[in-house]
PDB file of N, CA and C in Angstrom:
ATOM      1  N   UNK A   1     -13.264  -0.567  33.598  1.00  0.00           N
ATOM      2  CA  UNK A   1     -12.408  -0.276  32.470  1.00  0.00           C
ATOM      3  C   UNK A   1     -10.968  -0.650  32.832  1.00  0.00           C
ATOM      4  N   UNK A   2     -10.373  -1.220  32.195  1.00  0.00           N
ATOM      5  CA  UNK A   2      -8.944  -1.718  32.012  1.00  0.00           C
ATOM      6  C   UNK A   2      -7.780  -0.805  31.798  1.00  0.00           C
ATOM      7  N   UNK A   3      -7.007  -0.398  32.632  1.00  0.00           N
ATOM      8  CA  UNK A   3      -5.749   0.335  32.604  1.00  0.00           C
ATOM      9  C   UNK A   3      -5.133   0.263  31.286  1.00  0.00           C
ATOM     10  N   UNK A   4      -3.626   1.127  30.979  1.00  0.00           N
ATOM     11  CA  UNK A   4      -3.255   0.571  29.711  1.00  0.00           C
ATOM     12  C   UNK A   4      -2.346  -0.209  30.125  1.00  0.00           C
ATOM     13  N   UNK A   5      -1.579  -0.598  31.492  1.00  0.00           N
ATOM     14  CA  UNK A   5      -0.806  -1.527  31.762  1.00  0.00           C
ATOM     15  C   UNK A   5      -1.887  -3.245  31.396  1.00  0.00           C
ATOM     16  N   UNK A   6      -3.002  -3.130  32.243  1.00  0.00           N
ATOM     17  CA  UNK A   6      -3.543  -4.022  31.757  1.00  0.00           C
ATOM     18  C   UNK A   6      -3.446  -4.479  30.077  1.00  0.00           C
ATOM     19  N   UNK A   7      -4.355  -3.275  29.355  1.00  0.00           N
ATOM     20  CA  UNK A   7      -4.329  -3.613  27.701  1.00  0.00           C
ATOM     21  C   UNK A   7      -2.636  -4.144  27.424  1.00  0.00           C
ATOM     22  N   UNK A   8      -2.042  -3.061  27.871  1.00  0.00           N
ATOM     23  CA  UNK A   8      -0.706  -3.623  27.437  1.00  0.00           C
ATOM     24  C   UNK A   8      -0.683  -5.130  27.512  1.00  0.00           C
ATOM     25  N   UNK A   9      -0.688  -5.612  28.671  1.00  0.00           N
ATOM     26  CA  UNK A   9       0.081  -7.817  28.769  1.00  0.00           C
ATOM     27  C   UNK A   9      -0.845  -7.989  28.203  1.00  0.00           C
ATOM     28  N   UNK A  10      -2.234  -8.118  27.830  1.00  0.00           N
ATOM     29  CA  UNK A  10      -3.357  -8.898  27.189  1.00  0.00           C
ATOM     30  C   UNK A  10      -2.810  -8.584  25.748  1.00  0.00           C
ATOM     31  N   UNK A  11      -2.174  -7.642  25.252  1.00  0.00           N
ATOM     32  CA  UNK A  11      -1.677  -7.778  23.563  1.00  0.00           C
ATOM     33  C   UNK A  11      -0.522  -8.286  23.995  1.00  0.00           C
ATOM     34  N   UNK A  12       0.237  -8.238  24.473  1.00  0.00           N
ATOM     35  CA  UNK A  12       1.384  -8.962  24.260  1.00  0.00           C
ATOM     36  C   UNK A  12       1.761 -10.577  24.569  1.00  0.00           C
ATOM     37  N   UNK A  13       0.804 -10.712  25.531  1.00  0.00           N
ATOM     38  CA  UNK A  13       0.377 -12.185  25.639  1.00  0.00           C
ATOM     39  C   UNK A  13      -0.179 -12.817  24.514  1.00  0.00           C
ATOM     40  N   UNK A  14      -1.260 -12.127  23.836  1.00  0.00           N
ATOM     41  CA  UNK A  14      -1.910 -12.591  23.105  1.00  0.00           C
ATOM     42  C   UNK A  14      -3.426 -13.192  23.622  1.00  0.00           C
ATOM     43  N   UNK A  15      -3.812 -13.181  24.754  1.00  0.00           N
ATOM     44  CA  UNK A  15      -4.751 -13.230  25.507  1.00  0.00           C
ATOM     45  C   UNK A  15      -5.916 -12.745  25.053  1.00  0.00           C
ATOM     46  N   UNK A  16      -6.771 -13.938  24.614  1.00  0.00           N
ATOM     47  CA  UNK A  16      -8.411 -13.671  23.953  1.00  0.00           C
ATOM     48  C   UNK A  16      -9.315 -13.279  25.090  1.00  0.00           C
ATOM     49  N   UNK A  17     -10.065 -12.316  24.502  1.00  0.00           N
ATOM     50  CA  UNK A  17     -10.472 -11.594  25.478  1.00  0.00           C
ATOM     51  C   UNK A  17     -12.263 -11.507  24.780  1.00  0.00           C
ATOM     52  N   UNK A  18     -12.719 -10.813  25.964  1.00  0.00           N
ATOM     53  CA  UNK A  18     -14.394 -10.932  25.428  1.00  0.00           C
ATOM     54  C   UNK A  18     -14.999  -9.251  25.797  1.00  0.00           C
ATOM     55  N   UNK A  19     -15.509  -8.314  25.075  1.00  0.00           N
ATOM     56  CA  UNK A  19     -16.455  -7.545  25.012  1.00  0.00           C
ATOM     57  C   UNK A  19     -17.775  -7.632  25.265  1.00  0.00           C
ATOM     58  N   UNK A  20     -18.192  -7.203  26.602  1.00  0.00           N
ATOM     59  CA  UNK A  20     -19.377  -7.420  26.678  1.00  0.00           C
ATOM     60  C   UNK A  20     -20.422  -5.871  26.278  1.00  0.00           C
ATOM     61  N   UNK A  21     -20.573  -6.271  25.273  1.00  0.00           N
ATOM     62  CA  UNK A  21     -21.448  -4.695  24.858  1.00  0.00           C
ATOM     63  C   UNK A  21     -23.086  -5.103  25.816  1.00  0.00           C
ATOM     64  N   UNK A  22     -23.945  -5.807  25.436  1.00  0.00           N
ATOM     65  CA  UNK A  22     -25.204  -5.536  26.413  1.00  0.00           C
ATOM     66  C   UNK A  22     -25.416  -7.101  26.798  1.00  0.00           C
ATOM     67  N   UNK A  23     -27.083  -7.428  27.069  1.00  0.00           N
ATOM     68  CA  UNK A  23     -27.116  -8.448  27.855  1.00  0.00           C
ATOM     69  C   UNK A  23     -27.272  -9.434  27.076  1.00  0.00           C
ATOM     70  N   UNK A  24     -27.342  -9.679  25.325  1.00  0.00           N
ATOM     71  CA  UNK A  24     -27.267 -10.254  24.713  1.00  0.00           C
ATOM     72  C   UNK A  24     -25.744 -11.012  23.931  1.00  0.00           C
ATOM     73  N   UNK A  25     -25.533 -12.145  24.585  1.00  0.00           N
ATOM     74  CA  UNK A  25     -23.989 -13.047  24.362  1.00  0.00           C
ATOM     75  C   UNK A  25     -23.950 -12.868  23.109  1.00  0.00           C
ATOM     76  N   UNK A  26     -24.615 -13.203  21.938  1.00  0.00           N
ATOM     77  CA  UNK A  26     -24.514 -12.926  20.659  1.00  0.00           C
ATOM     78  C   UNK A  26     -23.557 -11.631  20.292  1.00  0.00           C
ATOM     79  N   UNK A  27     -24.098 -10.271  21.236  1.00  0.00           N
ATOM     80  CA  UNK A  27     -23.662  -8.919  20.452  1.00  0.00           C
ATOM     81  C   UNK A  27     -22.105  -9.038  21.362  1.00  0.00           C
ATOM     82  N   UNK A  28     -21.702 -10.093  22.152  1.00  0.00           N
ATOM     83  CA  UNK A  28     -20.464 -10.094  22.323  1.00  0.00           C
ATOM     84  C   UNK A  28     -19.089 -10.147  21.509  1.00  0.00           C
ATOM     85  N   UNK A  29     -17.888  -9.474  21.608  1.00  0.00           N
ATOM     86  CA  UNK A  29     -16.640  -9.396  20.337  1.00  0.00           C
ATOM     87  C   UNK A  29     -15.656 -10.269  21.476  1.00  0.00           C
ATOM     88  N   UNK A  30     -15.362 -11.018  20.533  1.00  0.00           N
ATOM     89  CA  UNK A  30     -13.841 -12.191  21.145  1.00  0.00           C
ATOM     90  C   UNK A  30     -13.222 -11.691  20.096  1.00  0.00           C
ATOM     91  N   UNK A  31     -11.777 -11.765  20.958  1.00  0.00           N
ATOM     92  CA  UNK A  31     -10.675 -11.563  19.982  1.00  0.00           C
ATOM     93  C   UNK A  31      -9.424 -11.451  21.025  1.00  0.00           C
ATOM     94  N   UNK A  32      -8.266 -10.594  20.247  1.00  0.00           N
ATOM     95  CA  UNK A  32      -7.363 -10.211  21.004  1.00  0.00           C
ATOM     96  C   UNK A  32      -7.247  -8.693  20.660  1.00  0.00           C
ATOM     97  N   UNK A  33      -6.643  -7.957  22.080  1.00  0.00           N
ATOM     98  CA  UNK A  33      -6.635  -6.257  21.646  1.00  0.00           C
ATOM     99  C   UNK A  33      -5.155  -6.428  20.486  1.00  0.00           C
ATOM    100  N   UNK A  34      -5.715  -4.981  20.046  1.00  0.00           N
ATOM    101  CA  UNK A  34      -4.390  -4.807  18.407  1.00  0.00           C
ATOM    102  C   UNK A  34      -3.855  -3.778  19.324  1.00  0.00           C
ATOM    103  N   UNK A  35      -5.066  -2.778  19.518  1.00  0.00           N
ATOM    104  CA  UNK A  35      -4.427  -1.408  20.074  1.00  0.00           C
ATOM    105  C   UNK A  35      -5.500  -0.812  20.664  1.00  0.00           C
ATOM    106  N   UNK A  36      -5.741   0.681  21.398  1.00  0.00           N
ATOM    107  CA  UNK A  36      -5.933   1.504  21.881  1.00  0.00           C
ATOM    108  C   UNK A  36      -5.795   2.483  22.685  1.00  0.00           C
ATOM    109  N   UNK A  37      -6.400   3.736  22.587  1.00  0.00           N
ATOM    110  CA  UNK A  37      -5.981   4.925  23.190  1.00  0.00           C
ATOM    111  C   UNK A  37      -6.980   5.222  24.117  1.00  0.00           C
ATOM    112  N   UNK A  38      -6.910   6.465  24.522  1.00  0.00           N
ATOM    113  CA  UNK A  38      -8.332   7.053  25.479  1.00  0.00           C
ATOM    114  C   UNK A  38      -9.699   6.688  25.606  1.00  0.00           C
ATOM    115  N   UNK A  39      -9.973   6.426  24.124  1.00  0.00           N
ATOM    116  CA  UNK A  39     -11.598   6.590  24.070  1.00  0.00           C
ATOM    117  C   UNK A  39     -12.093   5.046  23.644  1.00  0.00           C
ATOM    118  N   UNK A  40     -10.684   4.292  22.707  1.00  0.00           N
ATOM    119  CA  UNK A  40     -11.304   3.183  22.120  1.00  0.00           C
ATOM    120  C   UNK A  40     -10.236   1.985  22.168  1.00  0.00           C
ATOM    121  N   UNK A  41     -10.743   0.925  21.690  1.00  0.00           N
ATOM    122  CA  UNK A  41      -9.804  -0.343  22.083  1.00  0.00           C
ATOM    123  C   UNK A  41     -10.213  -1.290  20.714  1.00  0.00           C
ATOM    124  N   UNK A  42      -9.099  -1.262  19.834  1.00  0.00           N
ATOM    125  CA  UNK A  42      -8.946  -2.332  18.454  1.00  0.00           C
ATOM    126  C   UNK A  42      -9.012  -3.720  18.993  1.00  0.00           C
ATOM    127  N   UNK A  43     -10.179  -4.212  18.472  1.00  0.00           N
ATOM    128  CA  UNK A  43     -10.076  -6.073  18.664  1.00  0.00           C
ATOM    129  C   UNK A  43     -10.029  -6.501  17.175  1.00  0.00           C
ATOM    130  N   UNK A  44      -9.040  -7.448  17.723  1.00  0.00           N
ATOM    131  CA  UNK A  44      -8.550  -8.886  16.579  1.00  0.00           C
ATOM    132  C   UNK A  44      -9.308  -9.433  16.997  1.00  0.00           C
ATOM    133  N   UNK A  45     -10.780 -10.026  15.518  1.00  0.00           N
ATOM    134  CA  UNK A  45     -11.833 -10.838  15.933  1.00  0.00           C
ATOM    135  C   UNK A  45     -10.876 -12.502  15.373  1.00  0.00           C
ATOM    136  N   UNK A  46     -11.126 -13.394  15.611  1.00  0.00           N
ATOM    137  CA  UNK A  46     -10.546 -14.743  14.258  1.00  0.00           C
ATOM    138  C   UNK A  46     -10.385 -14.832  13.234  1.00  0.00           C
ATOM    139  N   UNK A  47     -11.975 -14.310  12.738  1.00  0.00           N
ATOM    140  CA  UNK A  47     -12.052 -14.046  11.114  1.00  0.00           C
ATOM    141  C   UNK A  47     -10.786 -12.970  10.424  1.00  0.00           C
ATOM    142  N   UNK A  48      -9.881 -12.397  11.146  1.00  0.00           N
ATOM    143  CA  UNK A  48      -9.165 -11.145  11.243  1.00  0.00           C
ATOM    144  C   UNK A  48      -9.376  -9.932  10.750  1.00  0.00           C
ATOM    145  N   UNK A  49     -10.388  -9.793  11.040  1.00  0.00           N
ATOM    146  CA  UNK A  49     -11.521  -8.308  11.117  1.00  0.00           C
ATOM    147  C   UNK A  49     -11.323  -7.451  12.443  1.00  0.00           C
ATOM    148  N   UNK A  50     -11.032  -6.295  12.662  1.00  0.00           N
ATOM    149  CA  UNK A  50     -10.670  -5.430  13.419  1.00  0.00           C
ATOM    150  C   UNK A  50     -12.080  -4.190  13.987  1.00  0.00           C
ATOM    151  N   UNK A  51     -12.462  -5.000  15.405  1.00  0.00           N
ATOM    152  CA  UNK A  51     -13.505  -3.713  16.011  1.00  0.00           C
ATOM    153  C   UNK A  51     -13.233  -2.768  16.872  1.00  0.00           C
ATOM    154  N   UNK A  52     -13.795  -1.519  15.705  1.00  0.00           N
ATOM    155  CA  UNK A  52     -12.853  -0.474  17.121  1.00  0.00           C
ATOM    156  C   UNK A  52     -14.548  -0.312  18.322  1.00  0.00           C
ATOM    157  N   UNK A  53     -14.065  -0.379  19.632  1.00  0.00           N
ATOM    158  CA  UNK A  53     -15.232  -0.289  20.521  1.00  0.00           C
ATOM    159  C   UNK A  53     -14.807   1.074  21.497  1.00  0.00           C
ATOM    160  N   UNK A  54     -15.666   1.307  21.911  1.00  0.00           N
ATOM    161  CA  UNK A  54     -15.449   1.921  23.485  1.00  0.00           C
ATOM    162  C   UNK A  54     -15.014   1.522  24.217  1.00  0.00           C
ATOM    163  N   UNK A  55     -13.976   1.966  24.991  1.00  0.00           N
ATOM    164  CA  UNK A  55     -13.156   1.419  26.440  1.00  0.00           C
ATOM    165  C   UNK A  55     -14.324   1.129  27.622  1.00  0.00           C
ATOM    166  N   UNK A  56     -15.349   1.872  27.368  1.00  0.00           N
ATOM    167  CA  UNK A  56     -16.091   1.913  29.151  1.00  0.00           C
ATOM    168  C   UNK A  56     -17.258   0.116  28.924  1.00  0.00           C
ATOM    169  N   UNK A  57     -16.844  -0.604  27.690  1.00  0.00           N
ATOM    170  CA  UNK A  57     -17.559  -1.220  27.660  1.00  0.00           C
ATOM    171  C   UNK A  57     -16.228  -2.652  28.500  1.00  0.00           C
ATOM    172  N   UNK A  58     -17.452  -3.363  28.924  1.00  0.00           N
ATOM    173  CA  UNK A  58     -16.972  -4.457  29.966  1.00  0.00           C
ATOM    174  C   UNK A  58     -15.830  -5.520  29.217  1.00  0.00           C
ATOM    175  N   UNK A  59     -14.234  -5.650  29.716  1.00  0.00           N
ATOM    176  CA  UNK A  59     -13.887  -6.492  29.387  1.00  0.00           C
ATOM    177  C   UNK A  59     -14.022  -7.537  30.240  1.00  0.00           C
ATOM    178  N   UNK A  60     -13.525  -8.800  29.743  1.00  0.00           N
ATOM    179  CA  UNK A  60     -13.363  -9.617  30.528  1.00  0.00           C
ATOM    180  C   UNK A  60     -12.306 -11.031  29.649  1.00  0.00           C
ATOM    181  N   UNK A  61     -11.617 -11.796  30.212  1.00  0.00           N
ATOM    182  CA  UNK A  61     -10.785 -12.995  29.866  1.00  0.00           C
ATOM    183  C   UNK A  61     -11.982 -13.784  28.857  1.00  0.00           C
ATOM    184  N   UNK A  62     -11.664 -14.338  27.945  1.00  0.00           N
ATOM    185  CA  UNK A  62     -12.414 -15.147  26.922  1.00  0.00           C
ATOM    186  C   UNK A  62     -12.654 -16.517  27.479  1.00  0.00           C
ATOM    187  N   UNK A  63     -11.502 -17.014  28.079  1.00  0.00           N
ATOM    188  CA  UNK A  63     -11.697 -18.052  28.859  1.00  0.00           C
ATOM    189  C   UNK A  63     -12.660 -18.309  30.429  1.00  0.00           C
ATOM    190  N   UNK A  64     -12.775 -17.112  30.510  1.00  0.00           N
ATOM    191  CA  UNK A  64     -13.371 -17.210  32.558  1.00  0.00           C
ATOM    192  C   UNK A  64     -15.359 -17.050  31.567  1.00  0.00           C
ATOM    193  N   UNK A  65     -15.944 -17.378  32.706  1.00  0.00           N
ATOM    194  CA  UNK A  65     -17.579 -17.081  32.125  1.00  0.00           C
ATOM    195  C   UNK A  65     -17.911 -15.904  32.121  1.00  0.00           C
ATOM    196  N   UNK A  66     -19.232 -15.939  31.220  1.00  0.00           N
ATOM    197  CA  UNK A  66     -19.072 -14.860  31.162  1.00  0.00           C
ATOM    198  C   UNK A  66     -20.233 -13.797  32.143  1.00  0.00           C
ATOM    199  N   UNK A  67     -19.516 -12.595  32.366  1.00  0.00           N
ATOM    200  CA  UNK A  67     -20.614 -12.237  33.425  1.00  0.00           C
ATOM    201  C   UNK A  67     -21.118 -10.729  32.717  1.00  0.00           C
ATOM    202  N   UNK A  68     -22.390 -10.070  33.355  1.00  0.00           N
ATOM    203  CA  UNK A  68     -22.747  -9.378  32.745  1.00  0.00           C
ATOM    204  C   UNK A  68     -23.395  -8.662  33.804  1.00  0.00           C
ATOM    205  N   UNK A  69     -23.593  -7.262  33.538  1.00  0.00           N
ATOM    206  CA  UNK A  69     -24.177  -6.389  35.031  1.00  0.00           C
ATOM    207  C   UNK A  69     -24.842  -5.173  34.358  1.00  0.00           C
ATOM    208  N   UNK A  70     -25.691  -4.340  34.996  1.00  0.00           N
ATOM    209  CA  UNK A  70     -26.314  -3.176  34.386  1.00  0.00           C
ATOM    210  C   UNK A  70     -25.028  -1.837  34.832  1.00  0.00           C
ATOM    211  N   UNK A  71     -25.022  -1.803  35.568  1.00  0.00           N
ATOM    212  CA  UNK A  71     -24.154  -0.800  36.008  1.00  0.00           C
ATOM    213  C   UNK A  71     -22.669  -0.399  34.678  1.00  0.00           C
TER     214      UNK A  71
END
């Protein structure tokens, strides 16, 4: 899970980022973060549709590959 210093530069950069919810790439969210607090984290998808997710789910850079783990 990502600090809020982290969340912080990834919105202010503007830095597309990737949600990895399970082991299926499909149920993955790209976007950029809008916002979040404790429990959840707002993604700017393209279409400019807004998903609020869980923090404990895996971020990672939109650009790097993508990786995926059970843990």
């Amino acid at each position: 899970m990502l600090n809020d210093e982290q969340l912080d530069k990834l919105r202010v950069e503007g830095t597309k980022i990737r949600l990895v919810r399970d082991a299926l790439e499909q149920n993955d969210v790209v976007g950029i973060v809008v916002a979040w607090d404790d429990e959840y984290v707002l993604i700017r998808r393209p279409n400019r549709r807004v998903v609020k997710a869980k923090r404990n789910y895996q971020i990672q850079l939109a650009s790097e590959e993508r990786k995926w783990s059970i843990e």
